[in-house]
C-alpha atoms as a PDB file:
ATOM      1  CA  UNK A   1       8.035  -2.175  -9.459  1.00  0.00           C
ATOM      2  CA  UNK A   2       8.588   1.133  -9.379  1.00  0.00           C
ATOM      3  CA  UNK A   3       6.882   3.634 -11.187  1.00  0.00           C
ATOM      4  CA  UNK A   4       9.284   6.221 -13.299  1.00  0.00           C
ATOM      5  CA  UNK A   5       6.467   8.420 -15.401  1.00  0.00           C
ATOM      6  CA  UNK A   6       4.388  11.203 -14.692  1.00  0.00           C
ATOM      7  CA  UNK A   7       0.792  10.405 -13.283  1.00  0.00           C
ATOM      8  CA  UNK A   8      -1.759  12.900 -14.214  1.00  0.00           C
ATOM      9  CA  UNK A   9      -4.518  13.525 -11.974  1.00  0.00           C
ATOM     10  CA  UNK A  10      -7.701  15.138 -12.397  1.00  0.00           C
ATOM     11  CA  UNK A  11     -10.160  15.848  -9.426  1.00  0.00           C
ATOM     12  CA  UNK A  12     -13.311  16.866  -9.163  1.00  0.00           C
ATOM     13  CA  UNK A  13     -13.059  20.191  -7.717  1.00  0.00           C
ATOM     14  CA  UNK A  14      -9.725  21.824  -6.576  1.00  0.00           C
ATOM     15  CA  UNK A  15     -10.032  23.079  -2.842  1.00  0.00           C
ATOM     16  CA  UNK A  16      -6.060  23.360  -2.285  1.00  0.00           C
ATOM     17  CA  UNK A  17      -5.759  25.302   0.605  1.00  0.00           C
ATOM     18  CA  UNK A  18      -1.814  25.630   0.435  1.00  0.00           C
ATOM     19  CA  UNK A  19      -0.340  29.301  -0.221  1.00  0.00           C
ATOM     20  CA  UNK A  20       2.538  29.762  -2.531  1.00  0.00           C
ATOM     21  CA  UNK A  21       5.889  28.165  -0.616  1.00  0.00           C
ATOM     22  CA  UNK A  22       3.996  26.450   1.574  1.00  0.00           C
ATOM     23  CA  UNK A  23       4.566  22.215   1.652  1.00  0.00           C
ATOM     24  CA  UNK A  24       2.057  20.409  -0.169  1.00  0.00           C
ATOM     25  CA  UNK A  25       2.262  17.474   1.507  1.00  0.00           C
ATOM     26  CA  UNK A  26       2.123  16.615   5.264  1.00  0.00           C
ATOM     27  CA  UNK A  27       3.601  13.564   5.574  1.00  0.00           C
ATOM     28  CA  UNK A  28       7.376  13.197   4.870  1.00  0.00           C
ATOM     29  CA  UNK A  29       7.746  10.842   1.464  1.00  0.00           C
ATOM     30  CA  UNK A  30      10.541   8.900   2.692  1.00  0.00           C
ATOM     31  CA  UNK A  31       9.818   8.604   6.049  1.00  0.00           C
ATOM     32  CA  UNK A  32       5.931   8.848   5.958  1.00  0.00           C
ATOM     33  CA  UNK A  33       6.069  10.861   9.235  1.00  0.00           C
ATOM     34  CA  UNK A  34       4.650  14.300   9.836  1.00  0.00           C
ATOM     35  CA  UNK A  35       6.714  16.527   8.115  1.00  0.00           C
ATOM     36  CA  UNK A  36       8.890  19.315  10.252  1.00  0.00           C
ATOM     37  CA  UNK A  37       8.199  23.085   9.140  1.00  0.00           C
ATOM     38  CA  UNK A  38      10.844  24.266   7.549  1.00  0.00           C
ATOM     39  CA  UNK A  39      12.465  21.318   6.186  1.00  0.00           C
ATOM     40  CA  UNK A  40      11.375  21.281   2.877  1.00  0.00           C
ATOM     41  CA  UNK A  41      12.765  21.006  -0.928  1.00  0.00           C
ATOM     42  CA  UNK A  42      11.022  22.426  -4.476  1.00  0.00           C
ATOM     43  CA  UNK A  43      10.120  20.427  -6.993  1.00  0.00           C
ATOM     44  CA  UNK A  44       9.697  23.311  -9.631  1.00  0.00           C
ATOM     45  CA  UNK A  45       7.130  26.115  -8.061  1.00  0.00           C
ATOM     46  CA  UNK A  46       5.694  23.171  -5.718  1.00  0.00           C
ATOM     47  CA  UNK A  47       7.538  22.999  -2.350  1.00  0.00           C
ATOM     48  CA  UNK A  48       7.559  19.406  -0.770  1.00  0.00           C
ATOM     49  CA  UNK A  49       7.685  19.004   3.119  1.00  0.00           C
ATOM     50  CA  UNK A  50      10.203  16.408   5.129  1.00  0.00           C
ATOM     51  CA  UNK A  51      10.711  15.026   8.151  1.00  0.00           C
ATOM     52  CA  UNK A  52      14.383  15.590   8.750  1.00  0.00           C
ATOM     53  CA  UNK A  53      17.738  16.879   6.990  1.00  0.00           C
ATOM     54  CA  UNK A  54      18.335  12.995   6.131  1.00  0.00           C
ATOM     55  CA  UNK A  55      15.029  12.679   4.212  1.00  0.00           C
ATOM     56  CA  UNK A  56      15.703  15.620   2.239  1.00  0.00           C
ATOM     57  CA  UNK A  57      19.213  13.927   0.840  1.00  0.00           C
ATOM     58  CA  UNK A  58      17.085  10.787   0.344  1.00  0.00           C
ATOM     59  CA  UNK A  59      14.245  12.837  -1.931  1.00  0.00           C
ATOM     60  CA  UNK A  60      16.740  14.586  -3.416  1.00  0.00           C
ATOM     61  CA  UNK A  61      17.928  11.332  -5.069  1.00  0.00           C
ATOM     62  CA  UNK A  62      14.351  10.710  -6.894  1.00  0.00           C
ATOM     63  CA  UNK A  63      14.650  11.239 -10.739  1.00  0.00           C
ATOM     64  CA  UNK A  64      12.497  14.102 -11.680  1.00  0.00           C
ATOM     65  CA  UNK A  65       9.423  12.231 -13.338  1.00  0.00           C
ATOM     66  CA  UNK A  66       9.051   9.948  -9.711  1.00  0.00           C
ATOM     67  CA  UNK A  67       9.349  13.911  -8.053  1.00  0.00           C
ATOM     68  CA  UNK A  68       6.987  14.928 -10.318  1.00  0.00           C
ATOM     69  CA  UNK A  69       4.875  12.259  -9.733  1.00  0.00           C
ATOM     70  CA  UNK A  70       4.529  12.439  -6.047  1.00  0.00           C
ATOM     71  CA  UNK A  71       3.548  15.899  -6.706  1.00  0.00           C
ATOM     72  CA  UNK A  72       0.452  15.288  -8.663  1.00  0.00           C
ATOM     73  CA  UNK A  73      -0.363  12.783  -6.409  1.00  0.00           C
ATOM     74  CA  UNK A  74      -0.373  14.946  -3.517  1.00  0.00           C
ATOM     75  CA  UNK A  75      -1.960  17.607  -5.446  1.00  0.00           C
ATOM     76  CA  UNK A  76      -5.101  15.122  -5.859  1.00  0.00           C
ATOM     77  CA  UNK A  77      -5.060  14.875  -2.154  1.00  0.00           C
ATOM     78  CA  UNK A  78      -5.943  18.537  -1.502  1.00  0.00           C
ATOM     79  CA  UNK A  79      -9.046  17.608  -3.062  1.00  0.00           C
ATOM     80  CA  UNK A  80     -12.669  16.390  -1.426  1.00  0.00           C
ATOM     81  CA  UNK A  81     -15.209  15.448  -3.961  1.00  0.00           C
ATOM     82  CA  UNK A  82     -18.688  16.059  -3.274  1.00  0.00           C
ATOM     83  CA  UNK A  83     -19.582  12.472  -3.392  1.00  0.00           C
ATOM     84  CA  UNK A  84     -21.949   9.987  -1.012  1.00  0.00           C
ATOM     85  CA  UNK A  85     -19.159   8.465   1.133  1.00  0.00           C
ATOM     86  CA  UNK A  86     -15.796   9.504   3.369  1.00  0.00           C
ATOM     87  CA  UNK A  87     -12.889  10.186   2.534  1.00  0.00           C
ATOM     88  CA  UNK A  88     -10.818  11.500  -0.086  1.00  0.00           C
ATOM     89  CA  UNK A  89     -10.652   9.879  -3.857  1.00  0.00           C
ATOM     90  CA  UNK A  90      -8.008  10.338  -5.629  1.00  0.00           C
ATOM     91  CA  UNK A  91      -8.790  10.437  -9.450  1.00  0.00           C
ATOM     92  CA  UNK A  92      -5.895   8.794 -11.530  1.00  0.00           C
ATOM     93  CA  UNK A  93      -6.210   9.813 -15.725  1.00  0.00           C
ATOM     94  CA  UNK A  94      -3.069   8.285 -16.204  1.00  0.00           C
ATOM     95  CA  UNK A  95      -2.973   4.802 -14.832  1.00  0.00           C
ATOM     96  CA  UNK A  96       0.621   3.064 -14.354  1.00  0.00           C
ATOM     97  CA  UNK A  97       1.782  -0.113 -16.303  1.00  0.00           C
ATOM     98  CA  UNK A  98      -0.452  -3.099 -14.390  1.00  0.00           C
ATOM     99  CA  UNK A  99       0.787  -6.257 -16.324  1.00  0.00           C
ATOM    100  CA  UNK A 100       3.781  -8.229 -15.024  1.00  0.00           C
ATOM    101  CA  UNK A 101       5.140  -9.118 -18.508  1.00  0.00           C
ATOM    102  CA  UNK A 102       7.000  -7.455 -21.154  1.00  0.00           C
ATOM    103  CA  UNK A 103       5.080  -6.683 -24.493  1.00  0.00           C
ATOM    104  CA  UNK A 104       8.351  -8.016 -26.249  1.00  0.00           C
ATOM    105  CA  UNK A 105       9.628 -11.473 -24.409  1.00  0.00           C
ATOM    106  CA  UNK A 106       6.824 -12.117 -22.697  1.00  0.00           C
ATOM    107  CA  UNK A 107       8.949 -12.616 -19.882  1.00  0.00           C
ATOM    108  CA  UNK A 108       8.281 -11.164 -16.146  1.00  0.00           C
ATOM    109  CA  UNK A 109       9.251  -7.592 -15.687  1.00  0.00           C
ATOM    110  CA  UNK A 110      12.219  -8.277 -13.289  1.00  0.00           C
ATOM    111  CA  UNK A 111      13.264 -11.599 -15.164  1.00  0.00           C
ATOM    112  CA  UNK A 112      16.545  -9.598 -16.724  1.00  0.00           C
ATOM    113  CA  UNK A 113      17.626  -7.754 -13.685  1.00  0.00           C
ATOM    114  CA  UNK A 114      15.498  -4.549 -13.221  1.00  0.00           C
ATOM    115  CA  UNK A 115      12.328  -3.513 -15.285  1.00  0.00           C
ATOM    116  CA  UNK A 116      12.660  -0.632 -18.194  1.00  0.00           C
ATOM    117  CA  UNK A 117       9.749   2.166 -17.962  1.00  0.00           C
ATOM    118  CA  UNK A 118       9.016   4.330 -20.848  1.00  0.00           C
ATOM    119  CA  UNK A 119       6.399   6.585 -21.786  1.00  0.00           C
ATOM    120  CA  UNK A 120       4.883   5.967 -25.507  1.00  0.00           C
ATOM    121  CA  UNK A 121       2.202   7.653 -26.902  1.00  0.00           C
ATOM    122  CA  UNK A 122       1.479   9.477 -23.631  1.00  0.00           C
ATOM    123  CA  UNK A 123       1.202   5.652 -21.610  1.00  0.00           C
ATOM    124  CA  UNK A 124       3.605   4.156 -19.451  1.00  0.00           C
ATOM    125  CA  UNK A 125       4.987   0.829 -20.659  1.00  0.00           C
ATOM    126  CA  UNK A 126       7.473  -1.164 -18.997  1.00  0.00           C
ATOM    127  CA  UNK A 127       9.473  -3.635 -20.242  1.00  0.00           C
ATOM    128  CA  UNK A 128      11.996  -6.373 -18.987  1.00  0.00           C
ATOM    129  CA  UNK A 129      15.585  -4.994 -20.327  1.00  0.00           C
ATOM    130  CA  UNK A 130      16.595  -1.862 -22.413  1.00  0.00           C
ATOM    131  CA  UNK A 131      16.468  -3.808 -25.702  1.00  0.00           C
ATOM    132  CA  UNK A 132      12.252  -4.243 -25.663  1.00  0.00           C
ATOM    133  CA  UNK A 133      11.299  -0.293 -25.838  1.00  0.00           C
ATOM    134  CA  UNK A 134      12.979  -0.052 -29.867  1.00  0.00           C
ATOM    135  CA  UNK A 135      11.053  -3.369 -31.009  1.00  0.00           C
ATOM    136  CA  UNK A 136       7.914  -2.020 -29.558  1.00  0.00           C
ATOM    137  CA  UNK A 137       7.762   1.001 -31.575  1.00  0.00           C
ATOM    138  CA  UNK A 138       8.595  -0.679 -34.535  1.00  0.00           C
ATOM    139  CA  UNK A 139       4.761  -1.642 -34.771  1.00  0.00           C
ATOM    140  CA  UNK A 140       3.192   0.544 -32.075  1.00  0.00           C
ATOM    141  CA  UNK A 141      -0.230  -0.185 -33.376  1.00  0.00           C
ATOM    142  CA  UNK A 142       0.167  -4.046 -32.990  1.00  0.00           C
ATOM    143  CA  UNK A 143       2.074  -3.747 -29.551  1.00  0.00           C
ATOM    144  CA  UNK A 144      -0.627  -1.626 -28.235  1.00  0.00           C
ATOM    145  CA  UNK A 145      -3.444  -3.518 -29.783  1.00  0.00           C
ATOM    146  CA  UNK A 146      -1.749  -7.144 -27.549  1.00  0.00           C
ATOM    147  CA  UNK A 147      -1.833  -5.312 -24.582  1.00  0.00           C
ATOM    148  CA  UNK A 148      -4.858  -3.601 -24.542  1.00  0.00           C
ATOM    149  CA  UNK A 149      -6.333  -6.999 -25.129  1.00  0.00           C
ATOM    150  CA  UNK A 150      -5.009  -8.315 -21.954  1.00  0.00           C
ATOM    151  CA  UNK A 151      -5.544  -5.273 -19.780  1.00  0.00           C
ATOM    152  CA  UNK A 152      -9.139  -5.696 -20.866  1.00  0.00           C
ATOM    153  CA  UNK A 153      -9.021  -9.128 -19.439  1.00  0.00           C
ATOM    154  CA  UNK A 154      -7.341  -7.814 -16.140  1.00  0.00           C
ATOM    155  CA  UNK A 155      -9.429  -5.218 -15.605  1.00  0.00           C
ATOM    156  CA  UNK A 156     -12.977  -6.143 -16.591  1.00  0.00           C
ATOM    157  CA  UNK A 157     -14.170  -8.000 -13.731  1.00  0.00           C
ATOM    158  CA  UNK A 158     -13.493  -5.298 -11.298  1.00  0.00           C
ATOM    159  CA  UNK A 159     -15.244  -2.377 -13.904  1.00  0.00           C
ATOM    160  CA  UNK A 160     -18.496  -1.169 -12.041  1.00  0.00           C
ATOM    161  CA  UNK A 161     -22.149  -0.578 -13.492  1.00  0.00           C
ATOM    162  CA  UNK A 162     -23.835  -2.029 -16.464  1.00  0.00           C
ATOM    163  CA  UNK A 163     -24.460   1.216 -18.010  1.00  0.00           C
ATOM    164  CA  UNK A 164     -22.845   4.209 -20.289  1.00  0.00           C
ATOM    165  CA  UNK A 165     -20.938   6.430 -18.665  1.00  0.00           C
ATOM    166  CA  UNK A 166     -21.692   8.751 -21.145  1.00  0.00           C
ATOM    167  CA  UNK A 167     -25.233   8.166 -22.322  1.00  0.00           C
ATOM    168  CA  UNK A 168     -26.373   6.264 -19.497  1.00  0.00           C
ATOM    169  CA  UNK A 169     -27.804   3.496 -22.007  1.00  0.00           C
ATOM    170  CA  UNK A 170     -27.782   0.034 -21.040  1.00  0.00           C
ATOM    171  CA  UNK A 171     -23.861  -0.813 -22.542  1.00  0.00           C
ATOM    172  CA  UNK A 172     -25.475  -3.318 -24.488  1.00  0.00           C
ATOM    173  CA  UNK A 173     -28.021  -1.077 -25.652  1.00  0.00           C
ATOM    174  CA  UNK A 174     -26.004  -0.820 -29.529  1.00  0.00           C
ATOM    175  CA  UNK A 175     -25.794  -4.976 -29.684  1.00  0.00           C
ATOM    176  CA  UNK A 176     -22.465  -4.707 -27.635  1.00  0.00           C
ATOM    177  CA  UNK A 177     -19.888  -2.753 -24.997  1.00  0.00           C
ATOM    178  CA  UNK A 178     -17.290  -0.704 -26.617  1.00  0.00           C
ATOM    179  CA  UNK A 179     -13.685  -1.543 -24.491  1.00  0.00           C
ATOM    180  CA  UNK A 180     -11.200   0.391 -24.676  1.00  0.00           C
ATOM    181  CA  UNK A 181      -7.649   1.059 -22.946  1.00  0.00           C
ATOM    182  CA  UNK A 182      -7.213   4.831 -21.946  1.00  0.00           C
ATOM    183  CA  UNK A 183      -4.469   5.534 -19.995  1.00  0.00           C
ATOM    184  CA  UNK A 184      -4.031   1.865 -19.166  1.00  0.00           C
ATOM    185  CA  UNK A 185      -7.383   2.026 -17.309  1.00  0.00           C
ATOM    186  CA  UNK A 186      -9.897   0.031 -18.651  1.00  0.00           C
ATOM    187  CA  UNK A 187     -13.497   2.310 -19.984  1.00  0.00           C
ATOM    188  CA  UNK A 188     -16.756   0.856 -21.763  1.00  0.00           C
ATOM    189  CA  UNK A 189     -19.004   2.832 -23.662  1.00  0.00           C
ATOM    190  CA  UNK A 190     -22.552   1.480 -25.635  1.00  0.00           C
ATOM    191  CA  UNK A 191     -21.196   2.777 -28.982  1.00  0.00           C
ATOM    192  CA  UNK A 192     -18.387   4.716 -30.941  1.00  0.00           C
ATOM    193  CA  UNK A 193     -19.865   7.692 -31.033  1.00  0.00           C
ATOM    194  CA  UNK A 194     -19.906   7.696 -26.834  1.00  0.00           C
ATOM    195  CA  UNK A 195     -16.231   6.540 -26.687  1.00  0.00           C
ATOM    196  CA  UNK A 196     -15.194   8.978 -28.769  1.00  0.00           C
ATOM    197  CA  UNK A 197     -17.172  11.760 -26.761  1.00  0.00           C
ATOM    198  CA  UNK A 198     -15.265  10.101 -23.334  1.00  0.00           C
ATOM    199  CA  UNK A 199     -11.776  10.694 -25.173  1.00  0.00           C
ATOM    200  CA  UNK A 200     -12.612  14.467 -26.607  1.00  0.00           C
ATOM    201  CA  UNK A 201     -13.552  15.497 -22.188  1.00  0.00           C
ATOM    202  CA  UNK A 202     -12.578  12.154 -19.981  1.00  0.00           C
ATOM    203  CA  UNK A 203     -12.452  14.051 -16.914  1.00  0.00           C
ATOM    204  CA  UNK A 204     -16.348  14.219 -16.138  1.00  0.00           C
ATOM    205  CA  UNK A 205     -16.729  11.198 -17.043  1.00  0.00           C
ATOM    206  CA  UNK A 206     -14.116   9.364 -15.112  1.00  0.00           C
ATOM    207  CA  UNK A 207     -15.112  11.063 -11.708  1.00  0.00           C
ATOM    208  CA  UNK A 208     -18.758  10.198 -12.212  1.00  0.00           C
ATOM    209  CA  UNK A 209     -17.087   6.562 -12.810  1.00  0.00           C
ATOM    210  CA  UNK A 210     -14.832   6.686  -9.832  1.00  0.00           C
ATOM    211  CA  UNK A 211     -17.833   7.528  -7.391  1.00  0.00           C
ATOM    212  CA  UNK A 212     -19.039   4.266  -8.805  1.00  0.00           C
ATOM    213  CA  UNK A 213     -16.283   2.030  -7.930  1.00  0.00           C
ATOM    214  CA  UNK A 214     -15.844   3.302  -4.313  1.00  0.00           C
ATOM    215  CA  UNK A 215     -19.646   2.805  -3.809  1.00  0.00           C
ATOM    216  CA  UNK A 216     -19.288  -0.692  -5.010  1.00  0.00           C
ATOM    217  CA  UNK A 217     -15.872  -1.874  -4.269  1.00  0.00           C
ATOM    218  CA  UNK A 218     -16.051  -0.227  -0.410  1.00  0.00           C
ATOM    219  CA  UNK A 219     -18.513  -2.494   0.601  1.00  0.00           C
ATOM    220  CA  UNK A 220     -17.082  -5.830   0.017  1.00  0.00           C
ATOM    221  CA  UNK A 221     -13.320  -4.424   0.604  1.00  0.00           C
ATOM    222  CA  UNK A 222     -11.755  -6.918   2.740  1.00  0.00           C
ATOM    223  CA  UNK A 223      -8.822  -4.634   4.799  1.00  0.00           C
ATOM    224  CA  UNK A 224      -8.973  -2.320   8.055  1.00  0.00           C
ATOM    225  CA  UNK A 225      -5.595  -1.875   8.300  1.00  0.00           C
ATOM    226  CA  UNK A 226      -4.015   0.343   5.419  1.00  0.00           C
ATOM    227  CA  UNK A 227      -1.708  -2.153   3.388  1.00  0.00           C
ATOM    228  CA  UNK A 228       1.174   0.321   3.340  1.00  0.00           C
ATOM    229  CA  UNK A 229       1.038   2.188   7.292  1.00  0.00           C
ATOM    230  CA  UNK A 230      -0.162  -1.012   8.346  1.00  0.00           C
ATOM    231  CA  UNK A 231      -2.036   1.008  11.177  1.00  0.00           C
ATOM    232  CA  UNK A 232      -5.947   1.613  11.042  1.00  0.00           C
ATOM    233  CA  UNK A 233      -7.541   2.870   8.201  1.00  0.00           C
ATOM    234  CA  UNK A 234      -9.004   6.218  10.204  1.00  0.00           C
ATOM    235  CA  UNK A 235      -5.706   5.967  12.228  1.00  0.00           C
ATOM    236  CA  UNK A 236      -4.624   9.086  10.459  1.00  0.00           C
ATOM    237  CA  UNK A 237      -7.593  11.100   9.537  1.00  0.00           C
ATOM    238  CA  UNK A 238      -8.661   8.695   6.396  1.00  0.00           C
ATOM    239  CA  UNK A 239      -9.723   6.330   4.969  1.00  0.00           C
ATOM    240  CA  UNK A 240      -8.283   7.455   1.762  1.00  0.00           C
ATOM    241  CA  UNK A 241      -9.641   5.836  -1.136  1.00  0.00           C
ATOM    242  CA  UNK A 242      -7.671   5.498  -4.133  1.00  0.00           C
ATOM    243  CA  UNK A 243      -8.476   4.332  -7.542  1.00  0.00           C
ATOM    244  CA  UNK A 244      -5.495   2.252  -9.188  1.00  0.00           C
ATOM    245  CA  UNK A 245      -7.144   0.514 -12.955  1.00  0.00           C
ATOM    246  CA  UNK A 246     -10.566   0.706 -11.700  1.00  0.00           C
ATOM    247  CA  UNK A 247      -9.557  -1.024  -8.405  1.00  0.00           C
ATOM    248  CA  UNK A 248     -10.297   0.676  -4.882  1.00  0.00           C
ATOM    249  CA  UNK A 249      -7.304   0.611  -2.594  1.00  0.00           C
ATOM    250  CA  UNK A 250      -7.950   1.952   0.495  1.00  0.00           C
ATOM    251  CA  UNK A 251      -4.966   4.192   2.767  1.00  0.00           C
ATOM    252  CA  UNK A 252      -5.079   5.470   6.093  1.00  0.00           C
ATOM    253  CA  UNK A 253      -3.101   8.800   4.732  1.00  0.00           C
ATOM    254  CA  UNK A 254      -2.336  10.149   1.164  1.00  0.00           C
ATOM    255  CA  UNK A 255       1.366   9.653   2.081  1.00  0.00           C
ATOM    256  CA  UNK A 256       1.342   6.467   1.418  1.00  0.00           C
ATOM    257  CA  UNK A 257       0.018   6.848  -1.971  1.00  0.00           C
ATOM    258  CA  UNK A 258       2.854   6.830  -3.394  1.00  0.00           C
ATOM    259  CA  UNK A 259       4.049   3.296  -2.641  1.00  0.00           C
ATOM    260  CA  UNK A 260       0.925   1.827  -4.178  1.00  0.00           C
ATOM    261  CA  UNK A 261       1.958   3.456  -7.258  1.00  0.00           C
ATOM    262  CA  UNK A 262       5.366   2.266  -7.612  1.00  0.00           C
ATOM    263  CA  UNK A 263       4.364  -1.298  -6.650  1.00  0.00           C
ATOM    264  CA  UNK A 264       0.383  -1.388  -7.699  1.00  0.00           C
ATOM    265  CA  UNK A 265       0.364  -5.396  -8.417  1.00  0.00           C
ATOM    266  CA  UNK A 266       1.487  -6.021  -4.690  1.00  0.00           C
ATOM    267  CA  UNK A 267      -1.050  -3.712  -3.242  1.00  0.00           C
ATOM    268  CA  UNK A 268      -3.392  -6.425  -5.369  1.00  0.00           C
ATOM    269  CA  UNK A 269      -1.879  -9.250  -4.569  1.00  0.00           C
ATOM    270  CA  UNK A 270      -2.263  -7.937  -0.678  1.00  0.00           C
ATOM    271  CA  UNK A 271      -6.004  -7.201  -1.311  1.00  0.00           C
ATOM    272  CA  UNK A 272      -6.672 -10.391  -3.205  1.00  0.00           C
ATOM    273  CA  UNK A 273      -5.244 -12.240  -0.373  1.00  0.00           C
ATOM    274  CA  UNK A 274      -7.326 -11.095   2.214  1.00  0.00           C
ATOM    275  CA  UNK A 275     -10.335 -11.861   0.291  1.00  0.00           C
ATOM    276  CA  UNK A 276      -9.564 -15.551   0.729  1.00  0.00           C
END
């Protein structure tokens, strides 16, 4: 899967240390080496750092939105929370696509030769040919309402705490949870009023909730080795904890971040497997 739309990413404090035309990165995005000085290329005011004269051909080739994307997800790694545990968490607003299926056929993503991404409504959806994206937005409402309903289902057994993320109430403190799909991340709320508080500021809110799933989901993570370098998890200065639809995936480097978001259901399917 590979992941064509822009990610935004909020953090909890900003502590970028770069100065203007320096690389924000340090490991190449091709190569996932250290980058060389010098050999760099812009992505609009950012400058992104490389390995070698080869890697910077191979970047070049990236569409914008995937060079735009590495950038905010670099940008999130300049940034160390003042949270209870190590590392660096990177906050995702904007979650990618994390079904397998097509909101039109049904079918699986790659069942028609190569997935469709588009971004609707300010959320990435991805689809199995180029024919699916005009019959979703035919009936937006109804598309979104069917899957919402099964990113719910995906999602809810990993979602941390019993408790409001905005009040703090017991979520069953109104008679029931409120769910609701923002950004293709799963959030629950005690009431209306709450959810529609989360939607007016989300970032607060989804930091605080963050904090909660590395807390939680770090101490029955089943990996040492970072499912991307392969190497160990401090091997290169991290862990690096990343949150990917309310799921902790741990990195040994923010380089390799950007994998994980072009293929997030096999950095699942990895996890899952060594749970067994």
């Amino acid at each position: 899967m590979k992941l064509f739309t822009l990610l935004f990413v909020a953090t909890a404090t900003f502590t970028s240390h770069a100065f203007a035309g320096d690389p924000i990165n340090t490991t190449c995005p091709i190569s996932g080496n250290a980058i060389t000085p010098n050999i760099t290329a812009d992505v609009g005011e950012d400058t992104v750092g490389l390995c070698c004269n080869g890697c910077v051909g191979g970047f070049k080739k990236w569409d914008d939105a995937r060079k735009t994307t590495y950038v905010a997800s670099q940008k999130g790694a300049n940034t160390k929370p003042d949270v209870e545990v190590e590392g660096v968490i990177e906050l995702a607003v904007q979650t990618p696509y994390l079904l397998d299926t097509c909101p039109i056929t049904g079918k699986k993503l790659d069942s028609m030769g190569g997935e469709v991404a588009e971004v609707i409504d300010g959320r990435e959806v991805r689809f199995c040919c180029a024919g699916c994206p005009p019959k979703f937005k035919e009936d937006k409402a109804a598309n979104f309402k069917k899957i919402d309903a099964l990113m719910i289902a995906q999602q809810l057994p990993y979602y941390p705490g019993t408790t409001c993320v905005i009040s703090g109430e017991p979520l069953d403190f109104h008679g029931g949870a409120v769910e609701f799909i923002y950004g293709n991340r799963l959030f629950r709320t005690c009431c209306n009023d709450c959810k529609a508080e989360f939607i007016d500021d989300p970032k607060e809110h989804i930091e605080e909730l963050d904090r909660e799933i590395v807390k939680a989901q770090k101490k029955t993570y089943p990996l040492t080795t970072c499912i991307i370098g392969k190497g160990p998890l401090d091997g290169m200065g991290g862990p690096n904890y990343m949150i990917v639809g309310n799921r902790l995936v741990q990195l040994c480097c923010a380089g390799c971040r950007g994998k994980v978001l072009n293929d997030p259901l096999q950095a699942f399917a990895e996890i899952d497997a060594a749970m067994k």
